[in-house]
Protein backbone atom coordinates (compact mmCIF):
# COMPACT_ATOMS: atom_id res chain seq x y z
CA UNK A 1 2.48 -28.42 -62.64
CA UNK A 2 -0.28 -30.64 -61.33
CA UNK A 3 -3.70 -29.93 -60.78
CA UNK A 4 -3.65 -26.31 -62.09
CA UNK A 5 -5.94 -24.57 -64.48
CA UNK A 6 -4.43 -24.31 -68.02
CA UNK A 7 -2.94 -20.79 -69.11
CA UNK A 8 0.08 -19.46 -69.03
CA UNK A 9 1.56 -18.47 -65.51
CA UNK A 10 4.02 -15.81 -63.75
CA UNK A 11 7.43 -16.84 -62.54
CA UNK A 12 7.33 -18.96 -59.61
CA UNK A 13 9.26 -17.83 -56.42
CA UNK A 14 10.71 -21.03 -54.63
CA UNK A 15 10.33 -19.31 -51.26
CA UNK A 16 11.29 -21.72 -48.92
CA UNK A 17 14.76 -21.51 -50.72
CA UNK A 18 15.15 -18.26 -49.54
CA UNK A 19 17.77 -17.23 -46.94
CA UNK A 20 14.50 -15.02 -45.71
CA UNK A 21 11.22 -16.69 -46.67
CA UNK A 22 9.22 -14.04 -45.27
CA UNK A 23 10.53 -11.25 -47.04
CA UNK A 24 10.66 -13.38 -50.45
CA UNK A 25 6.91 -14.48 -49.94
CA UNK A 26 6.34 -10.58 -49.38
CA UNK A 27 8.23 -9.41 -52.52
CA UNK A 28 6.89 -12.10 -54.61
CA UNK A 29 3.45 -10.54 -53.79
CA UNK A 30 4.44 -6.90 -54.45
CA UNK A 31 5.51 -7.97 -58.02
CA UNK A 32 3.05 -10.37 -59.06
CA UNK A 33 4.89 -13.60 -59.09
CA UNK A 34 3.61 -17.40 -57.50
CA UNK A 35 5.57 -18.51 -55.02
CA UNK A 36 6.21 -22.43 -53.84
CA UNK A 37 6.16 -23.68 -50.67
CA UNK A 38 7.87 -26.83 -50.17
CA UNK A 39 5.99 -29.49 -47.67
CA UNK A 40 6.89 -32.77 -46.72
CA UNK A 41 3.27 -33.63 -45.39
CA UNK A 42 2.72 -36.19 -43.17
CA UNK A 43 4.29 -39.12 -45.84
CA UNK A 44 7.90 -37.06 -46.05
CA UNK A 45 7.70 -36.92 -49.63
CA UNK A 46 9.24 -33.38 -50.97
CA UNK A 47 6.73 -31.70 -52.80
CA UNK A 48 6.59 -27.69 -53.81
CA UNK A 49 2.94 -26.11 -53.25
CA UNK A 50 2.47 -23.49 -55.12
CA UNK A 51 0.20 -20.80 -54.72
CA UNK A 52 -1.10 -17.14 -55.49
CA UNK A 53 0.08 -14.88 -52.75
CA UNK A 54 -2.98 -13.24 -53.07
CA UNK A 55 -4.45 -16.47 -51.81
CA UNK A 56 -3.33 -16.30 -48.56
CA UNK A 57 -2.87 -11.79 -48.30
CA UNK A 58 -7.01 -11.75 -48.73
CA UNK A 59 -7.06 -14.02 -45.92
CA UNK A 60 -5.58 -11.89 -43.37
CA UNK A 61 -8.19 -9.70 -42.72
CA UNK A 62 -10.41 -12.47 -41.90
CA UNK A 63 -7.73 -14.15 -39.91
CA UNK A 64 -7.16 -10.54 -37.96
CA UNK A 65 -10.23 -10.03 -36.93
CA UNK A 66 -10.77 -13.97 -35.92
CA UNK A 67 -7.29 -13.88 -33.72
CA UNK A 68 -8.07 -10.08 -32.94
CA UNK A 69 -4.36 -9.35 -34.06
CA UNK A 70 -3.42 -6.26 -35.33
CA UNK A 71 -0.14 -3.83 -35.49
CA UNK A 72 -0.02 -3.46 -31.84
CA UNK A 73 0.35 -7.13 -31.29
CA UNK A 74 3.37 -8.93 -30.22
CA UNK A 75 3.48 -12.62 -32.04
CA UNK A 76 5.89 -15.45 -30.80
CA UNK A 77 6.11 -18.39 -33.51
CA UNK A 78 8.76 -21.08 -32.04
CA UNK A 79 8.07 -23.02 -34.83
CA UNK A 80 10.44 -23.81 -38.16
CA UNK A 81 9.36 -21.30 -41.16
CA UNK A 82 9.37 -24.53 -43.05
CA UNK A 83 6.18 -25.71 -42.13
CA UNK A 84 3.68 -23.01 -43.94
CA UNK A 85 1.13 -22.82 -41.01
CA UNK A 86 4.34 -20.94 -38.96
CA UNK A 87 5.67 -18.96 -42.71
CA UNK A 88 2.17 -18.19 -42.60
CA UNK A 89 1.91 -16.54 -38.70
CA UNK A 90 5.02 -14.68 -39.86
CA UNK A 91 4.13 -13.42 -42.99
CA UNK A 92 0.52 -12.23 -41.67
CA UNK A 93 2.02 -10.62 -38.65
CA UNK A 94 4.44 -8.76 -41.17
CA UNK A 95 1.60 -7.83 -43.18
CA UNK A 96 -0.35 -5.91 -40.75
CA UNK A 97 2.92 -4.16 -38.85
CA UNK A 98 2.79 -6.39 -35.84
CA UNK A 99 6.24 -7.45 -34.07
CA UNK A 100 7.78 -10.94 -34.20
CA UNK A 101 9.05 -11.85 -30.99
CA UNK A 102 11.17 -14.73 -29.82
CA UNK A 103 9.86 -15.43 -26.78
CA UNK A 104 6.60 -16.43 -24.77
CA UNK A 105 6.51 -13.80 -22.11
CA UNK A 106 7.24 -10.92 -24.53
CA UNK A 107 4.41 -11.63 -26.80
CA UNK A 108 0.16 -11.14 -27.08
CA UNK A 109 -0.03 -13.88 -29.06
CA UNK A 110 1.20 -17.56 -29.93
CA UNK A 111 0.94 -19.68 -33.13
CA UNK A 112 1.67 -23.71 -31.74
CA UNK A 113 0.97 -26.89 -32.71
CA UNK A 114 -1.01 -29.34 -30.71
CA UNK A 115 2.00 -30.52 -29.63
CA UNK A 116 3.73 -27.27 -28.78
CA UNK A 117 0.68 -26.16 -26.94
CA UNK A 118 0.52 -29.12 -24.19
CA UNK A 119 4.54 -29.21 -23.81
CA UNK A 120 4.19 -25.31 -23.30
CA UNK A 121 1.54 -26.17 -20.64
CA UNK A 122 3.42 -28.74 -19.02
CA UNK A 123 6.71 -26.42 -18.74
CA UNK A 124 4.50 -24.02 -16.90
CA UNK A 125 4.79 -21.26 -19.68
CA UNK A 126 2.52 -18.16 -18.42
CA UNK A 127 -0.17 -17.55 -20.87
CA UNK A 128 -2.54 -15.38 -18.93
CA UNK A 129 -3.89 -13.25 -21.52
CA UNK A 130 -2.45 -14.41 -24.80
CA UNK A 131 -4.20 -15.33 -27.64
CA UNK A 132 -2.87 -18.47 -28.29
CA UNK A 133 -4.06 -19.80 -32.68
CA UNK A 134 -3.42 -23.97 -32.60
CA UNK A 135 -2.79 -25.06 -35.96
CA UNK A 136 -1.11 -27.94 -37.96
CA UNK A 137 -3.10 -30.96 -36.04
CA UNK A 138 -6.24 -31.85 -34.42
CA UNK A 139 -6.51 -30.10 -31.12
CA UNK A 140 -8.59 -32.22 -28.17
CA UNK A 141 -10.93 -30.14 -26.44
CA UNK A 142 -9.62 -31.62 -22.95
CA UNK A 143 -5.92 -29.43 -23.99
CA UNK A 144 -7.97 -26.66 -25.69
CA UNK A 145 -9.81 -26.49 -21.96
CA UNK A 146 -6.37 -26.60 -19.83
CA UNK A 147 -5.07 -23.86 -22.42
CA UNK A 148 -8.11 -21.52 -21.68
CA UNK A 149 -7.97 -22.97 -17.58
CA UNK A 150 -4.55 -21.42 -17.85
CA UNK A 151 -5.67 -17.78 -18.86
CA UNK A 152 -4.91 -18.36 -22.73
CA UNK A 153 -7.67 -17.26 -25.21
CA UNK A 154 -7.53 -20.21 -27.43
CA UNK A 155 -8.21 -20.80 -30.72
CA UNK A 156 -7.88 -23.50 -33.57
CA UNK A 157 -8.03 -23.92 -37.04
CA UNK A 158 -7.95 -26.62 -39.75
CA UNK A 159 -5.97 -26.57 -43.20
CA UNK A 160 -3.51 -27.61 -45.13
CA UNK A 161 -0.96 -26.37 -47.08
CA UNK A 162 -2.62 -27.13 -50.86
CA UNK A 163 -5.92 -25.53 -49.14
CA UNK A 164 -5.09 -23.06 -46.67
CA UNK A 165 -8.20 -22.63 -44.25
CA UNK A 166 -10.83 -24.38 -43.88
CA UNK A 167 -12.67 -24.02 -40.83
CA UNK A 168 -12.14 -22.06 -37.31
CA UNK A 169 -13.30 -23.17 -34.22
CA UNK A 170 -11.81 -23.14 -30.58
CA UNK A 171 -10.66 -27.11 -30.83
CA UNK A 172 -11.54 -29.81 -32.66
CA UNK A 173 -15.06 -30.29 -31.71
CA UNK A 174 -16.62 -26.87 -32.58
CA UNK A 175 -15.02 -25.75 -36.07
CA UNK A 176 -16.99 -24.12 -38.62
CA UNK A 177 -16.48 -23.22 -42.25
CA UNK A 178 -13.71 -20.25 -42.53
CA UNK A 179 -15.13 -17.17 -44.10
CA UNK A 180 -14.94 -17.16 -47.95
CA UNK A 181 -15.46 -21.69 -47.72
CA UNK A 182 -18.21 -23.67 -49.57
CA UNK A 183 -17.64 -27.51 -48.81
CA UNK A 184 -19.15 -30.61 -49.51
CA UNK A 185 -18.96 -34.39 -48.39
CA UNK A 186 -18.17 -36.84 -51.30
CA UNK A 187 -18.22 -40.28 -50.51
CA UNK A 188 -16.69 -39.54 -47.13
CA UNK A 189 -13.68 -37.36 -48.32
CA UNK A 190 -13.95 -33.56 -48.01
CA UNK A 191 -14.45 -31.20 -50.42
CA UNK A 192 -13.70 -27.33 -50.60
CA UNK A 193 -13.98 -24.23 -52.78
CA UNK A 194 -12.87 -20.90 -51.82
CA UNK A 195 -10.19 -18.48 -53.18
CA UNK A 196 -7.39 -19.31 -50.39
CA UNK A 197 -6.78 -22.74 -52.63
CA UNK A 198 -3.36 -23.50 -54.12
CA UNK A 199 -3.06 -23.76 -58.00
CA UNK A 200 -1.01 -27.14 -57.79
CA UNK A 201 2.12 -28.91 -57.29
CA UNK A 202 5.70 -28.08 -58.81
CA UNK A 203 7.10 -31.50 -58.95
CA UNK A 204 5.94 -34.88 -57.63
CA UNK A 205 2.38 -35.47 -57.62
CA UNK A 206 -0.11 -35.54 -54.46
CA UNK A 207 -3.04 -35.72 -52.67
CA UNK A 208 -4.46 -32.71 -53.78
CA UNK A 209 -7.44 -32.97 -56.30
CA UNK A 210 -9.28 -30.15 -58.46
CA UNK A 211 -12.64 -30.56 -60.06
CA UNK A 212 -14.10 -28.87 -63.20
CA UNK A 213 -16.59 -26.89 -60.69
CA UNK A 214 -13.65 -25.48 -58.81
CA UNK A 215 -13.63 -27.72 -56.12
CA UNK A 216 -10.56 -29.06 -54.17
CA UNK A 217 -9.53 -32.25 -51.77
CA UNK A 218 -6.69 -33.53 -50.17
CA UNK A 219 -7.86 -36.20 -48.89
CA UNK A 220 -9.04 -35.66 -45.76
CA UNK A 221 -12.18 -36.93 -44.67
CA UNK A 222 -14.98 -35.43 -42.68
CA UNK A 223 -18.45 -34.79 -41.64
CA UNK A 224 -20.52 -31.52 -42.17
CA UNK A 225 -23.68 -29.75 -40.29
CA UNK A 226 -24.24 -26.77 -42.07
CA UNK A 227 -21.03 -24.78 -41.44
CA UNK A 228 -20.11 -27.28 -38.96
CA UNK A 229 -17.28 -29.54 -39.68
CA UNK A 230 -16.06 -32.76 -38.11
CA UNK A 231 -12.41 -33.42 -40.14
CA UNK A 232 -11.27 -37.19 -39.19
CA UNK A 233 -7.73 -37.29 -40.61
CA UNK A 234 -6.96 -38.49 -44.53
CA UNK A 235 -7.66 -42.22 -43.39
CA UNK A 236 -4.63 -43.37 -45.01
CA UNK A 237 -3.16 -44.91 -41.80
CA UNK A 238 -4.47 -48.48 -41.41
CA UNK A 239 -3.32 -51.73 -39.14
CA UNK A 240 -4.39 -54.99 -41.10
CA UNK A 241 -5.13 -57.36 -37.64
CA UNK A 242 -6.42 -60.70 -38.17
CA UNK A 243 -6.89 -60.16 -42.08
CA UNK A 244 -9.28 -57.07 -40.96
CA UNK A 245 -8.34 -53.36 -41.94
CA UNK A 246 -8.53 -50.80 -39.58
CA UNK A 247 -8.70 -47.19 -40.32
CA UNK A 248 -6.79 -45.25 -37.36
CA UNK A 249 -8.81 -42.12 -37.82
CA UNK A 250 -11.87 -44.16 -37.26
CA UNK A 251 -10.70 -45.33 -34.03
CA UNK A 252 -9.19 -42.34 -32.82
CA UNK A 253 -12.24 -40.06 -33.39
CA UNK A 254 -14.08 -42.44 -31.46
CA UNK A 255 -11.90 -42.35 -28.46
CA UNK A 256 -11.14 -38.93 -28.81
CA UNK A 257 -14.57 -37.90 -28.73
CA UNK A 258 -15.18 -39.88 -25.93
CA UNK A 259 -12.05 -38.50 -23.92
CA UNK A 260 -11.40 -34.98 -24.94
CA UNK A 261 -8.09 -36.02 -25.15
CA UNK A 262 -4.93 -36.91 -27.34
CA UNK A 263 -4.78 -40.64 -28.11
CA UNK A 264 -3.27 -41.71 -31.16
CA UNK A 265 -3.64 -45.62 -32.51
CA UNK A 266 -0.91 -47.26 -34.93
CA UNK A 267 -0.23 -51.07 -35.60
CA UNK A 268 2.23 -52.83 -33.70
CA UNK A 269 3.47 -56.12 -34.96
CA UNK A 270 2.15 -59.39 -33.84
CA UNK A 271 3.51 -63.13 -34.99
CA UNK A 272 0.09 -64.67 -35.27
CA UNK A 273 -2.10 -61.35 -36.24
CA UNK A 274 -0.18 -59.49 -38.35
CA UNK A 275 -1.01 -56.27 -36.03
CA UNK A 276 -2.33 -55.47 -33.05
CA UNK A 277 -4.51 -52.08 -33.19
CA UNK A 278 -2.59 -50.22 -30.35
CA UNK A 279 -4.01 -47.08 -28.73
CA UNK A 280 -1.14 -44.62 -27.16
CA UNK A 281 -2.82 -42.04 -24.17
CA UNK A 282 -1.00 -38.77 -23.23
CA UNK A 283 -2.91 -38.95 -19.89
CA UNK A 284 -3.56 -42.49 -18.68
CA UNK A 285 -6.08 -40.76 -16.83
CA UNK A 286 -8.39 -41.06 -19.95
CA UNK A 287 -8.30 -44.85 -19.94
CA UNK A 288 -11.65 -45.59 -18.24
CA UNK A 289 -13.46 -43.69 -20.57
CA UNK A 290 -11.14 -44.66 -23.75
CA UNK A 291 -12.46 -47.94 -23.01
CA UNK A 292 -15.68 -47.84 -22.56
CA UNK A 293 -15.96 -45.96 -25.76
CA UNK A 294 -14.18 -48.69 -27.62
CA UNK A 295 -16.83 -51.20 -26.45
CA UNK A 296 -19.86 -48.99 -27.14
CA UNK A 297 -18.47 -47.43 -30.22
CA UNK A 298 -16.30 -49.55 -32.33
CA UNK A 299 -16.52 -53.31 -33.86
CA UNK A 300 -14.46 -55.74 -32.65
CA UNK A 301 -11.81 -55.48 -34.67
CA UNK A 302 -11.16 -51.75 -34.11
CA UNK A 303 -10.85 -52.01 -30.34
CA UNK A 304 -7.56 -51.39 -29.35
CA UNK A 305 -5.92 -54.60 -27.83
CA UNK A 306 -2.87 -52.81 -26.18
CA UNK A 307 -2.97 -49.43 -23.85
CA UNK A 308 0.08 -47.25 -23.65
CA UNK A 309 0.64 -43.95 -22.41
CA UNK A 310 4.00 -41.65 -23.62
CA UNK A 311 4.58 -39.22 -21.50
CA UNK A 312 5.55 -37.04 -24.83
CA UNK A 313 4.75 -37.84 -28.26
CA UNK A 314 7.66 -38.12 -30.62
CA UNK A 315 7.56 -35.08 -32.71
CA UNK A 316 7.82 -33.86 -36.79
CA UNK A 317 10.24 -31.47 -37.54
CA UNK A 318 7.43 -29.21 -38.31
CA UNK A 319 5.95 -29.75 -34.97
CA UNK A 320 3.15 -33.02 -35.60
CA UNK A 321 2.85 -36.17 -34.02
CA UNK A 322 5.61 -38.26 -35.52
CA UNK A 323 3.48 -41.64 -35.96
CA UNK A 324 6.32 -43.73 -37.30
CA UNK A 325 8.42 -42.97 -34.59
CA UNK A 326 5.41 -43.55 -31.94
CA UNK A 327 4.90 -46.92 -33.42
CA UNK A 328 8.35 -48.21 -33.21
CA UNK A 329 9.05 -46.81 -29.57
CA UNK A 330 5.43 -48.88 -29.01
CA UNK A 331 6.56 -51.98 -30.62
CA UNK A 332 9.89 -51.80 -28.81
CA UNK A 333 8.37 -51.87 -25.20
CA UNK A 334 9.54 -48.84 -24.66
CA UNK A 335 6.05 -47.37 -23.73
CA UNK A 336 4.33 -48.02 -20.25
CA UNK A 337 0.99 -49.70 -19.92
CA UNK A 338 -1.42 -47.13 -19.54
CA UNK A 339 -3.05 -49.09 -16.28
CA UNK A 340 0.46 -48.51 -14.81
CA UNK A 341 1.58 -45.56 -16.02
């Protein structure tokens, strides 16, 4: 197993194997065992995290008193048990004795993604005083704002699977280090120690990184103020336009910033430049300002040369923007000019 501390280890519980994750991630725990969590990421590469399940168990009072969820709360996850942030909402609201609930309108409280959150919105789903926890992507403050216009108490928090939390906030904008979380800023990339961390990977290698100080990193990359973090995606994501290369996290937390809104930038295909940096608006609303910001904010070769709005973004099977897909419906013409839209 990669990037675990040597020693000898308990059996390891493939959990997401299990006809009933929850209750094998539960009895795991009760007899001492690790249990993997398999995660495609955002590269859909297989890969088994696996973890204490005391790493995430001495979480949940934290994450109780943060989401003020307790026994007599009513939780509604419509998301697959695949993706850990949802195995997670189940398996905490199992812990403490609240009820799972399949439905919206039976429930006190929501686990969504990004995603999930604005389509709920736009179907009109009543969420007058529900806590709703937004998880699994960066959420804009502009949704995070119609969420709480809409009665919802709102609140967001960023992770990952090989790191479990890292910082609570309300959206994006105002997160700050999760109880238990030391981090640091390394040449850009983010770095955190606390004891919700995974122990490694069973399997193929990936992004996740220990030091010999007990420090851990997928990746991502970020900006801290204290116990204020800024996370601005794992800059992996590039278009290469006119020989230049252009990080899309760069661009979008520029625009995003600027807009409160979701805008997410990928590389269509151009005979003479290789790429066009493309910027894709859920509200074409937002273009005025996304522009402006682009001139003020970015170099020239980061501007985005093409505005589209989707009415939807193309989804993940566990919920995320599906980025490959988004390119290819840009790239096809299938997407409207944002002046139009």
């Amino acid at each position: 197993m990669t990037a675990q501390p040597p020693g000898a280890r308990p059996p390891v519980v493939d959990v997401s194997a299990a006809a009933d994750p929850v209750a094998a991630f539960l009895d795991a725990a009760e007899r001492g065992h690790l249990v993997a969590l398999r995660t495609s990421g955002t590269t859909g590469r297989a890969r088994a995290v696996v973890r204490t399940p005391a790493s995430w168990t001495r979480s949940f009072p934290h994450v109780s008193r943060l989401a003020g969820l307790d026994a007599g709360a009513r939780v509604w996850v419509p998301g697959p048990l695949a993706a850990t942030m949802n195995l997670f909402a189940v398996v905490h609201a199992r812990w403490v004795g609240a009820t799972v609930v399949a439905a919206p309108e039976q429930a006190t409280h929501a686990h969504l993604t990004p995603a999930a959150l604005v389509a709920a919105l736009a179907a009109g789903t009543d969420l007058r005083g529900r806590t709703v926890v937004v998880a699994g992507d960066r959420l804009a403050r502009r949704v995070a704002d119609r969420a709480a216009a809409a009665g919802a108490r709102v609140h967001h928090y960023y992770g990952a699977a090989e790191l479990s939390f890292v910082a609570w906030g309300s959206a994006e904008d105002d997160l700050r280090l999760f109880p238990g979380v030391t981090a640091q800023v390394r040449a850009g990339r983010l770095w955190v120690r606390s004891p919700w961390l995974a122990l490694g990977y069973d399997g193929p290698d990936g992004p996740f990184e220990r030091d010999d100080d007990g420090f851990a990193t997928v990746g991502d990359r970020g900006r801290l103020d204290g116990a204020s973090l800024t996370v601005r995606g794992r800059g992996c994501d590039a278009v290469v336009t006119a020989g230049a290369t252009v990080l899309v996290d760069d661009v979008e937390s520029v625009l995003r910033h600027a807009t409160g809104g979701d805008v997410v930038v990928v590389g269509v295909p151009h005979p003479r430049l290789g790429a066009v940096v493309t910027a894709v608006l859920a509200d074409p609303a937002l273009l005025p300002a996304a522009r402006a910001a682009a001139r003020a904010g970015l170099a020239p070769a980061e501007r985005p040369h093409r505005w589209l709005h989707a009415p939807a973004f193309p989804l993940t099977p566990g919920g995320k923007v599906d980025r490959a897909a988004l390119a290819a419906l840009a790239a096809s013409g299938a997407l409207a000019p944002a002046a139009r839209a």
